[in-house]
Each structure stands twice: as structure tokens, then as C-alpha cells.
N, C-alpha and C. Protein backbone atom coordinates (compact mmCIF):
# COMPACT_ATOMS: atom_id res chain seq x y z
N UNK A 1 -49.39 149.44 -67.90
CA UNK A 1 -48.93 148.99 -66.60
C UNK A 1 -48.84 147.47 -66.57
N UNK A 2 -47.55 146.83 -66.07
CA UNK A 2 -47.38 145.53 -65.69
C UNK A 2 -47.63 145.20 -64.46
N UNK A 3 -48.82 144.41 -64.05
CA UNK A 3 -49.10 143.85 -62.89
C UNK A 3 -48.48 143.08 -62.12
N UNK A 4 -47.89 142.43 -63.08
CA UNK A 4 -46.92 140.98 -62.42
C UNK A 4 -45.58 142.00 -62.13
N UNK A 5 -45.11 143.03 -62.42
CA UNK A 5 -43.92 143.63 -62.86
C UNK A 5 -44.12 144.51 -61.59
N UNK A 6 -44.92 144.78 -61.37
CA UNK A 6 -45.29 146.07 -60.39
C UNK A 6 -45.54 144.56 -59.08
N UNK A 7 -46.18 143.95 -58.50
CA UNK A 7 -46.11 143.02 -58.06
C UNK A 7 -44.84 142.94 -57.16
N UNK A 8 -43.70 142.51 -58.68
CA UNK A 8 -42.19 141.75 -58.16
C UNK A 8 -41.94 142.86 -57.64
N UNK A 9 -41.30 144.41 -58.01
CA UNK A 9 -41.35 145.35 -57.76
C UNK A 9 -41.34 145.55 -56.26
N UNK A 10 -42.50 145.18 -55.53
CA UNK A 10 -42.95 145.39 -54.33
C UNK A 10 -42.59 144.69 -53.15
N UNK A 11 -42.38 142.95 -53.87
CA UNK A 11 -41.93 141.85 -53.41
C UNK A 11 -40.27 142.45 -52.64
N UNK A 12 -39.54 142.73 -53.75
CA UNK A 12 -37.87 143.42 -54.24
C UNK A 12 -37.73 144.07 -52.99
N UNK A 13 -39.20 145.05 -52.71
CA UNK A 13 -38.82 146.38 -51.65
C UNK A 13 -39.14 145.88 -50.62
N UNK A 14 -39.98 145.17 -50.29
CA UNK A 14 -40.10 144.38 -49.07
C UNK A 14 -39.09 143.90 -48.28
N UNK A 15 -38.29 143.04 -49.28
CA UNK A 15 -37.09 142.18 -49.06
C UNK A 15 -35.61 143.32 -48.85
N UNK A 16 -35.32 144.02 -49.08
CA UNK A 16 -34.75 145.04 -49.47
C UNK A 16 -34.65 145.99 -48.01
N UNK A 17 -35.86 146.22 -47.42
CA UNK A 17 -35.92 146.97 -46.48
C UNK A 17 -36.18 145.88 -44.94
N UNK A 18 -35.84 144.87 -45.04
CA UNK A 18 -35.82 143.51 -43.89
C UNK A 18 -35.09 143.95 -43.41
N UNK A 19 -34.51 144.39 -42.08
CA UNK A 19 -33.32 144.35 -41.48
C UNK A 19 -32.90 143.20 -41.06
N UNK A 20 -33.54 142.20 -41.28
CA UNK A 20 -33.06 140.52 -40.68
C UNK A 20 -32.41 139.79 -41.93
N UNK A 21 -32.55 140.35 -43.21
CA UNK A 21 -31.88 139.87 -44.09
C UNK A 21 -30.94 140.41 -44.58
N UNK A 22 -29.96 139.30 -44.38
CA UNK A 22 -28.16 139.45 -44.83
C UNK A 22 -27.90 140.12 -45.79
N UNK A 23 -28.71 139.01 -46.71
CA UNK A 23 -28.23 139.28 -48.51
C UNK A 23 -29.16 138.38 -49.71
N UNK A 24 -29.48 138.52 -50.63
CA UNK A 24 -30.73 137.84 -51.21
C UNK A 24 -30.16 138.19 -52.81
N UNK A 25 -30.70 137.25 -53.25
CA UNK A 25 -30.29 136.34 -54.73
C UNK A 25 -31.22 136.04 -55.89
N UNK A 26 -31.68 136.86 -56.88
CA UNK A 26 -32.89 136.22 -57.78
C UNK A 26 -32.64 135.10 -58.55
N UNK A 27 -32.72 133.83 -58.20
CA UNK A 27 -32.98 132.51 -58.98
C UNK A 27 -33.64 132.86 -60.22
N UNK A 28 -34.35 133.47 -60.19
CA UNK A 28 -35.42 133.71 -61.41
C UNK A 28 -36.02 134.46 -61.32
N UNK A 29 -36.76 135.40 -61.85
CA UNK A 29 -37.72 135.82 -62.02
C UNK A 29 -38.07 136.47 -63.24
N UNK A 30 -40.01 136.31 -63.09
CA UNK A 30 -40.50 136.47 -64.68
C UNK A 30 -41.60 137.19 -64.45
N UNK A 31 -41.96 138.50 -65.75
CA UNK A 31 -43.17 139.02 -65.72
C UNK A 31 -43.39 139.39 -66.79
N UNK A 32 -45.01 138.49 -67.12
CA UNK A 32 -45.34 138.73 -68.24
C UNK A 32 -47.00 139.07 -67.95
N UNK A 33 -47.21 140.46 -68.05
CA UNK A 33 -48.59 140.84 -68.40
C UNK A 33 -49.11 140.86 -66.93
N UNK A 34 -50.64 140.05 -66.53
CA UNK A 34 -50.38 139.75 -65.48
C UNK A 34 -49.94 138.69 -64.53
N UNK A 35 -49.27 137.71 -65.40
CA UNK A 35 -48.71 136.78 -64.61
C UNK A 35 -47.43 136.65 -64.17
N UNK A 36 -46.58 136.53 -62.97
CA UNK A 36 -45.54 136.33 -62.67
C UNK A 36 -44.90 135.57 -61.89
N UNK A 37 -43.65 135.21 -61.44
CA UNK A 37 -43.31 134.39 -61.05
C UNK A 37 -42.02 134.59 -60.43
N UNK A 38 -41.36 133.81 -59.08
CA UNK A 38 -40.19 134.65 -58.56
C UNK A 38 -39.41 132.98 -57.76
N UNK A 39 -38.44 133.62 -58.11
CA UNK A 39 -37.81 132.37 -56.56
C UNK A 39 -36.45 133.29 -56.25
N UNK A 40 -36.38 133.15 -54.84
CA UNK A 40 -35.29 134.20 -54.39
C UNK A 40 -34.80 133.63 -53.53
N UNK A 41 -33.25 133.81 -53.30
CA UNK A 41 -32.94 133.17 -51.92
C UNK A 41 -32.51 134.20 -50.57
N UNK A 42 -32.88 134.11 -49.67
CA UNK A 42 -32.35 135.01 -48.84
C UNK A 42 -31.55 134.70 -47.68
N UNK A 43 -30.35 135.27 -47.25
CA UNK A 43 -29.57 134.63 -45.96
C UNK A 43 -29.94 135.55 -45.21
N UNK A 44 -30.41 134.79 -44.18
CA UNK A 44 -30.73 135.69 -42.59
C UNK A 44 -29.87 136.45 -42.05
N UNK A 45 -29.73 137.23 -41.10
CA UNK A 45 -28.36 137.96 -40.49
C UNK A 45 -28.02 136.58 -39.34
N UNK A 46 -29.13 135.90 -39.00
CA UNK A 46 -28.03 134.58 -38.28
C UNK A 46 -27.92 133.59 -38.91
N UNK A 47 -27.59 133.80 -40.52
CA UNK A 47 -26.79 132.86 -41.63
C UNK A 47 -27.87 131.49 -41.85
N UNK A 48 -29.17 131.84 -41.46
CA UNK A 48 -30.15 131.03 -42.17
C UNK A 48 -30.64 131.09 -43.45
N UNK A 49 -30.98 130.13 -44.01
CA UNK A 49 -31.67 130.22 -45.64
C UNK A 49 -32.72 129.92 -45.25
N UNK A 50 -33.23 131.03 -46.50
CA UNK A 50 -34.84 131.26 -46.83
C UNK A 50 -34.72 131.18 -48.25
N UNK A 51 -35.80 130.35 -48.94
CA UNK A 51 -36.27 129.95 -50.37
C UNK A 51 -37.37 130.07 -50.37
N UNK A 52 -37.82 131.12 -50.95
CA UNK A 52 -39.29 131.64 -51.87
C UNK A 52 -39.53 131.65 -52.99
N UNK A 53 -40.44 130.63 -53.19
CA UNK A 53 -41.13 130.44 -54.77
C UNK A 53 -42.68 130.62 -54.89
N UNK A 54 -42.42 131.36 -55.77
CA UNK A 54 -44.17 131.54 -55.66
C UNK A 54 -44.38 132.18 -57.61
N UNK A 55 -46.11 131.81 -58.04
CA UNK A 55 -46.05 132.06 -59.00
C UNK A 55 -47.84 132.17 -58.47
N UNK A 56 -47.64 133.75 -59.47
CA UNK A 56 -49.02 134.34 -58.92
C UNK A 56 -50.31 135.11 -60.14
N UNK A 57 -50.83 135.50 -60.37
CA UNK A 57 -51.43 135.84 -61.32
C UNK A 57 -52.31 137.07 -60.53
N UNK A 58 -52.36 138.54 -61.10
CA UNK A 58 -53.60 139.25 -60.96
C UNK A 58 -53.04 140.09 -59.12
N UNK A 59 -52.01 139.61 -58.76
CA UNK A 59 -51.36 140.11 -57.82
C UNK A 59 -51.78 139.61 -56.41
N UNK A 60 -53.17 138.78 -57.06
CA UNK A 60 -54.04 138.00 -55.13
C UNK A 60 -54.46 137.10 -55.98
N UNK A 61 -54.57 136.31 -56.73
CA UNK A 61 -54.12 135.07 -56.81
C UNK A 61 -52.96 134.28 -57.17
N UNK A 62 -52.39 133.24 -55.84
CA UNK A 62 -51.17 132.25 -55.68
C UNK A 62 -51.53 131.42 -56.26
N UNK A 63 -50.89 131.25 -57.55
CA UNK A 63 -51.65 129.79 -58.28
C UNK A 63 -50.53 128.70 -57.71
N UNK A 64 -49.09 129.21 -57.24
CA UNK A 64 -48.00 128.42 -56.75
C UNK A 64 -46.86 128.53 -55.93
N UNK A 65 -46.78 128.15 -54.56
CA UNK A 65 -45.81 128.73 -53.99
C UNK A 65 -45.34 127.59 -53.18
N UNK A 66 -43.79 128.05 -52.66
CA UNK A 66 -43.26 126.69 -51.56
C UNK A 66 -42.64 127.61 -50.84
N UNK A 67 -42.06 127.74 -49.88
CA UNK A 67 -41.12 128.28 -48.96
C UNK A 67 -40.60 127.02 -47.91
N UNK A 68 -38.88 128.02 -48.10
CA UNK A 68 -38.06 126.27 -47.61
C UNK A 68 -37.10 127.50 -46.52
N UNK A 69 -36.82 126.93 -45.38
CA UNK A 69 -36.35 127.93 -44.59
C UNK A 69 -35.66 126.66 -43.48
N UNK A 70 -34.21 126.95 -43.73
CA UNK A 70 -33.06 125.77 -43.46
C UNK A 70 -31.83 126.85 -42.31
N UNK A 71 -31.43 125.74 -41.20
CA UNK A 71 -29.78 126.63 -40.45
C UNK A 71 -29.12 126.83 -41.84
N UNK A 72 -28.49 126.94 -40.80
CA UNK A 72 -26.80 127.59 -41.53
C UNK A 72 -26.09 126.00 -42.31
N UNK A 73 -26.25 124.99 -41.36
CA UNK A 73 -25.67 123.69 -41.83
C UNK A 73 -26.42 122.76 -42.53
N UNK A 74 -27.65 123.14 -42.86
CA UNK A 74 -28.43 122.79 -44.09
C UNK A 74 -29.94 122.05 -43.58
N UNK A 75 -29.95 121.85 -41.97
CA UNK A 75 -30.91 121.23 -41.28
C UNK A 75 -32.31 122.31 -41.29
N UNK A 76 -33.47 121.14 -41.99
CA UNK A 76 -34.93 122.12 -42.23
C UNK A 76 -35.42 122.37 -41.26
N UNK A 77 -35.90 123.59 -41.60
CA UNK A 77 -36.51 124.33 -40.14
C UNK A 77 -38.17 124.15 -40.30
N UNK A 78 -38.06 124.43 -41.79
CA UNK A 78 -39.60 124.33 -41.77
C UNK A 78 -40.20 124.65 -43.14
N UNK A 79 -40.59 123.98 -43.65
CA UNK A 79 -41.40 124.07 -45.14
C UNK A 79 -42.66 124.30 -45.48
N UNK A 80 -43.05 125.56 -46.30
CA UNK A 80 -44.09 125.52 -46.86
C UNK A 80 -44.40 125.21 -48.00
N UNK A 81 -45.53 124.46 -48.63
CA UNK A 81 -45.82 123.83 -50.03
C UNK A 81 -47.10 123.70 -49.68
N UNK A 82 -47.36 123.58 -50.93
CA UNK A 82 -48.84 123.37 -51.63
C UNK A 82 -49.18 122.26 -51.98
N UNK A 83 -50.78 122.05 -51.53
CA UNK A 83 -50.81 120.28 -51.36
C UNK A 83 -50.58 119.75 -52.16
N UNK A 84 -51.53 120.16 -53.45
CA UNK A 84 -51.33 119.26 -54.69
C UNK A 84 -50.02 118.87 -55.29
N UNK A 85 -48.97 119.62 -54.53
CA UNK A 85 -47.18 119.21 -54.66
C UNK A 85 -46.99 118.58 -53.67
N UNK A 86 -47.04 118.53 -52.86
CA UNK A 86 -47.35 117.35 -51.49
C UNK A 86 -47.23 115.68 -52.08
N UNK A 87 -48.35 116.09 -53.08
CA UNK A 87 -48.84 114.39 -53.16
C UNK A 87 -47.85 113.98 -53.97
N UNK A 88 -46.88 114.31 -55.03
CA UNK A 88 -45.83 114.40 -55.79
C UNK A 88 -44.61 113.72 -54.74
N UNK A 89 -44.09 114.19 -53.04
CA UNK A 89 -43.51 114.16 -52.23
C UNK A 89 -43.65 113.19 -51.22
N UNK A 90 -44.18 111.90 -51.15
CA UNK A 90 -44.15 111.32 -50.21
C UNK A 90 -43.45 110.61 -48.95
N UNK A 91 -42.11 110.81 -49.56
CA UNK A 91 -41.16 110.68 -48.47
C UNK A 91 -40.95 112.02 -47.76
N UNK A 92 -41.67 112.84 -47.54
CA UNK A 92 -41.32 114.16 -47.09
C UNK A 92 -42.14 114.22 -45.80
N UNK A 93 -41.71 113.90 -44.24
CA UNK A 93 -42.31 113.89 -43.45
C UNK A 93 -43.50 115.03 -43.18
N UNK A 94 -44.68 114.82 -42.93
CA UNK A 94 -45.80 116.06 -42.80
C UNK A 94 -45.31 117.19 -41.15
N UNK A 95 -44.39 116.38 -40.53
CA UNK A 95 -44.03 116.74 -39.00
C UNK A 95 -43.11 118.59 -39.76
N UNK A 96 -42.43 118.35 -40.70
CA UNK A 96 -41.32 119.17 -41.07
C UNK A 96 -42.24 120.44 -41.76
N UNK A 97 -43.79 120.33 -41.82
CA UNK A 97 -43.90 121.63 -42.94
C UNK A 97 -45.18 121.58 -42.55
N UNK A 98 -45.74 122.99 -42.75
CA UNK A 98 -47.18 123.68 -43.05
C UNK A 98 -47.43 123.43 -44.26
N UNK A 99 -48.95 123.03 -44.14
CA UNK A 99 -49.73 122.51 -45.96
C UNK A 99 -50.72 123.20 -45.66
N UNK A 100 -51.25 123.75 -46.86
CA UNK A 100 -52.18 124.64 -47.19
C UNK A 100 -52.70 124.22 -48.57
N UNK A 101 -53.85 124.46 -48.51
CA UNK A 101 -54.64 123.96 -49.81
C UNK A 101 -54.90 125.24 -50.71
């Protein structure tokens, strides 16, 4: 059994059975053993983008994730990231996003 594989798997059906989402796109995704990793894009049914990245290990531990969730005309609605990528970002107003350690 693949953990990371069974994981994405679940992620897939989640997304899949949204009725708020349009249509969705795998950027990437990887599974090896138990580690994996995903970035997906999804358009809302009111033509918003959603960007999910996340890279996880063991299925409950997030060793890495961001979520970027933008209108239709490209204006941020609201960002999630991880601090220690934060500090990497300093022109990135703290007003625009949730940080989590």
C-alpha cells in the first residue's frame, strides 16, 4: 500500500465531488512511498482561482503547504503560507494572508 498515493487519491475525490468547483488542473503531482506532494489548480463556479500546494508525509504530517485563492481578474483574495516561507517574502503584505507556523 502507497500512503502518499492513497492520500492524493482522496485529495482527487474530495475535489472531484465540490459542487463549487468549475474545473481543476494537476500542476504536479508525486507519490513516493510515504511521502507526497500535490499542487492543483482549481476554478470556482464564480471563475475564481484556487492554488493548492502542499507536501505531506505519513498522511498527518504537512511538512509544506501554501494556498493562493485570487478573482477572476487576478486580484488576491487571500493567501495561505507557511512561516518559514514568509521570511523568504518580505514584500508580501501580512494584511493579504493567514500564517501559520
Amino acid at each position: 500500500m502507497n500512503e502518499a498515493a492513497d492520500y492524493l487519491a482522496r485529495v482527487r475525490s474530495l475535489i472531484l465531488i465540490n459542487a463549487r468547483i468549475l474545473h481543476w488542473q494537476i500542476v504536479r503531482e508525486e507519490a513516493q512511498g510515504n511521502v507526497g506532494l500535490f499542487r492543483y489548480r482549481l476554478t470556482l463556479n464564480n471563475h475564481e482561482l484556487f492554488e493548492l500546494f502542499e507536501m505531506n508525509q505519513s498522511q498527518v504530517k504537512v511538512l509544506k503547504y501554501s494556498f493562493h485563492w485570487q478573482r477572476e481578474d487576478g486580484q488576491l483574495i487571500k493567501l495561505w503560507i507557511m512561516q518559514h516561507i514568509i521570511q523568504s517574502f518580505q514584500r508580501i503584505p501580512t494584511t493579504c494572508m493567514t500564517v501559520t507556523k
